[in-house]
C-alpha atoms as a PDB file:
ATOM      1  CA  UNK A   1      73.193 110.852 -66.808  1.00  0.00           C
ATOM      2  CA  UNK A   2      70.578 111.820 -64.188  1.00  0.00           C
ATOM      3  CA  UNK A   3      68.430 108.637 -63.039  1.00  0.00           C
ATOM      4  CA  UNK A   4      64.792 108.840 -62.269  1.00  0.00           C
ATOM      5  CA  UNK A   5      63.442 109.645 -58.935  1.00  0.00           C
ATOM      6  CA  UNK A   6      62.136 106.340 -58.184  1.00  0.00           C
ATOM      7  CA  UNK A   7      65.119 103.982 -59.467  1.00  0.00           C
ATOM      8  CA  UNK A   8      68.415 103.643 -57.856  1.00  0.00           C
ATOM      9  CA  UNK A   9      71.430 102.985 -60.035  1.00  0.00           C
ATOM     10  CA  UNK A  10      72.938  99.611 -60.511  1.00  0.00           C
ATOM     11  CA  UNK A  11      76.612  99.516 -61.536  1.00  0.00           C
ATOM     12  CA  UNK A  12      79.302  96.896 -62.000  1.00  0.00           C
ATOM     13  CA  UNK A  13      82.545  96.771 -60.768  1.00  0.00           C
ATOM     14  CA  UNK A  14      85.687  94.359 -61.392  1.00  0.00           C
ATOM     15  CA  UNK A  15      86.430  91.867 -57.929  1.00  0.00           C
ATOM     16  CA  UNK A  16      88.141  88.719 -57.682  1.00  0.00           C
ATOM     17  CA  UNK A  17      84.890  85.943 -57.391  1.00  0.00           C
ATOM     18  CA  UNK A  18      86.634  84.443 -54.664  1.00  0.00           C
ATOM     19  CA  UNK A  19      86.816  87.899 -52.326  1.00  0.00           C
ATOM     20  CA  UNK A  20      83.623  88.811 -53.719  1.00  0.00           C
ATOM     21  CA  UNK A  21      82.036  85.281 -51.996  1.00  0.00           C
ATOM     22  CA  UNK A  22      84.149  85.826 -49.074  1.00  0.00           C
ATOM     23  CA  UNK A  23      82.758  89.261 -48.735  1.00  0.00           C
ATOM     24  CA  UNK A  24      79.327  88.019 -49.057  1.00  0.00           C
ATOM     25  CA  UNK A  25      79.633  85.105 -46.656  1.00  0.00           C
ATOM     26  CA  UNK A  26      81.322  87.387 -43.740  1.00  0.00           C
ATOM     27  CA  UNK A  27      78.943  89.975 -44.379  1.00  0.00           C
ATOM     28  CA  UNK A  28      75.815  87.378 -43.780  1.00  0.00           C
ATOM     29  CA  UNK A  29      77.599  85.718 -41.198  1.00  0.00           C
ATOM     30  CA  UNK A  30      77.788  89.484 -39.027  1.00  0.00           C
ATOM     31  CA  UNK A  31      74.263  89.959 -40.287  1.00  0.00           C
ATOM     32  CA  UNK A  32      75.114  92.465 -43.061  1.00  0.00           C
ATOM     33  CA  UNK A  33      73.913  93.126 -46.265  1.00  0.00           C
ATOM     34  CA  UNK A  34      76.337  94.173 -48.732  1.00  0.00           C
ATOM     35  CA  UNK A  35      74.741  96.516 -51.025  1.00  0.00           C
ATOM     36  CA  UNK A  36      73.739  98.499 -47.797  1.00  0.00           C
ATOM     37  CA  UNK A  37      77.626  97.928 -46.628  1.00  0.00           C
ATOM     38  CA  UNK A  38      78.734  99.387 -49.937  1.00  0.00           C
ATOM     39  CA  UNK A  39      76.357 102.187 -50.033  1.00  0.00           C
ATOM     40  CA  UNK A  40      77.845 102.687 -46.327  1.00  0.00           C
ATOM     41  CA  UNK A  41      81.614 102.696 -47.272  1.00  0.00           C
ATOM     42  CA  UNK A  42      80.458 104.824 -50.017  1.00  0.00           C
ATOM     43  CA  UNK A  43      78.879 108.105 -47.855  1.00  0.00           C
ATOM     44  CA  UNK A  44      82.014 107.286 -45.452  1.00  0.00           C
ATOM     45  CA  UNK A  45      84.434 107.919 -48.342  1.00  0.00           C
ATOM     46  CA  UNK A  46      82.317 110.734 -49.430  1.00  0.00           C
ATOM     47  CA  UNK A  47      82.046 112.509 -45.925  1.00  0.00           C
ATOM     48  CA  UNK A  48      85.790 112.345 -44.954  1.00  0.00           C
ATOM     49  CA  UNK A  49      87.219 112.968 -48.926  1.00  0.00           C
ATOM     50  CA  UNK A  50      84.492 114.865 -51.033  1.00  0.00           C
ATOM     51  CA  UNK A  51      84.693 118.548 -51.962  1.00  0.00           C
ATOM     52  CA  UNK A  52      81.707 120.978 -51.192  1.00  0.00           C
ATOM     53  CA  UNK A  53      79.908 119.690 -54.848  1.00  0.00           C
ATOM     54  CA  UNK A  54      80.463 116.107 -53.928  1.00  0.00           C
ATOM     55  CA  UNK A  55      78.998 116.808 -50.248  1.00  0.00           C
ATOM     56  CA  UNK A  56      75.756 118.554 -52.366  1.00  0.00           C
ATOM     57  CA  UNK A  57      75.459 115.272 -53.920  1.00  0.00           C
ATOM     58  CA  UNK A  58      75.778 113.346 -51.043  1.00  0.00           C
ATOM     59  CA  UNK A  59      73.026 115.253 -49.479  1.00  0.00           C
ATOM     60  CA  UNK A  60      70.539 115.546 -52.085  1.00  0.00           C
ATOM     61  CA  UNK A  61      70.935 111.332 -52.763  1.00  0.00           C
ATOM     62  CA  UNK A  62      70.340 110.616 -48.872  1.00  0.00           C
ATOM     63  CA  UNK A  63      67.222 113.218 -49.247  1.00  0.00           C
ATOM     64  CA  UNK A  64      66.251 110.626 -52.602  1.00  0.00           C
ATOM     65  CA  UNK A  65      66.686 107.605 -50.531  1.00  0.00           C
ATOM     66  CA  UNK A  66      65.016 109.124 -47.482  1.00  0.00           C
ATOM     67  CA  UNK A  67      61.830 109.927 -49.751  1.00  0.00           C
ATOM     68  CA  UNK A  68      61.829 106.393 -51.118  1.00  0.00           C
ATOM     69  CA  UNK A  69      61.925 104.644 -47.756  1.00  0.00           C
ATOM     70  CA  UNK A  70      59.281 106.963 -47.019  1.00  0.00           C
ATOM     71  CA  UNK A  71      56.779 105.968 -50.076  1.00  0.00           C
ATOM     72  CA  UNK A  72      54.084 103.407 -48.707  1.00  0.00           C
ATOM     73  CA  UNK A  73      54.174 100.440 -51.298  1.00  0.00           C
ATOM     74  CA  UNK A  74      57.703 100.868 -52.148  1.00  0.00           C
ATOM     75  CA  UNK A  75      58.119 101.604 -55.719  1.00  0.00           C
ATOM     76  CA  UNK A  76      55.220 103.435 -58.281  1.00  0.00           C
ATOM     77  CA  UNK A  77      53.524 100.211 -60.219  1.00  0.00           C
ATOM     78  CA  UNK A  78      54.109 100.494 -63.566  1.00  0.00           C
ATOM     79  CA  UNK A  79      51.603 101.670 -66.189  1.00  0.00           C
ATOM     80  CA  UNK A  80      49.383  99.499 -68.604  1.00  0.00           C
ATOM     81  CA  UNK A  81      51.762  97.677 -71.028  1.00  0.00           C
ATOM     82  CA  UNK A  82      51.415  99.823 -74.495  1.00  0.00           C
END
């Protein structure tokens, strides 16, 4: 399923609780946010392991997340509630 431009996908994942917190408190502790961490390990993995399609990918997402850095305001308001 392809996402919208201007929405990044949220997923889920099984972790023990207790590695998750630790995670999250040595992350804040070394001044490091975990989502951008994760998206991190992620192009890592991707760079050293992916196959030409999966380096496409990798590409054309870090163009999407260049272009919505680069949007002034951040994300498109929302319409007029029908």
């Amino acid at each position: 399923m392809t996402e919208p431009a201007d929405h990044t996908y949220a997923t889920r994942f099984r972790i023990p609780r207790r590695m998750w917190d630790a995670y999250g408190t040595a992350a804040a502790r070394s001044g490091v946010d975990r989502s951008a961490d994760l998206v991190d390990h992620v192009r890592t993995f991707i760079e050293q392991h992916g196959n030409e399609q999966e380096l496409a990918e990798l590409a054309a997402a870090e163009q999407e997340l260049t272009d919505r850095r680069a949007r002034k305001g951040g994300r498109p308001k929302k319409g007029p509630a029908a």
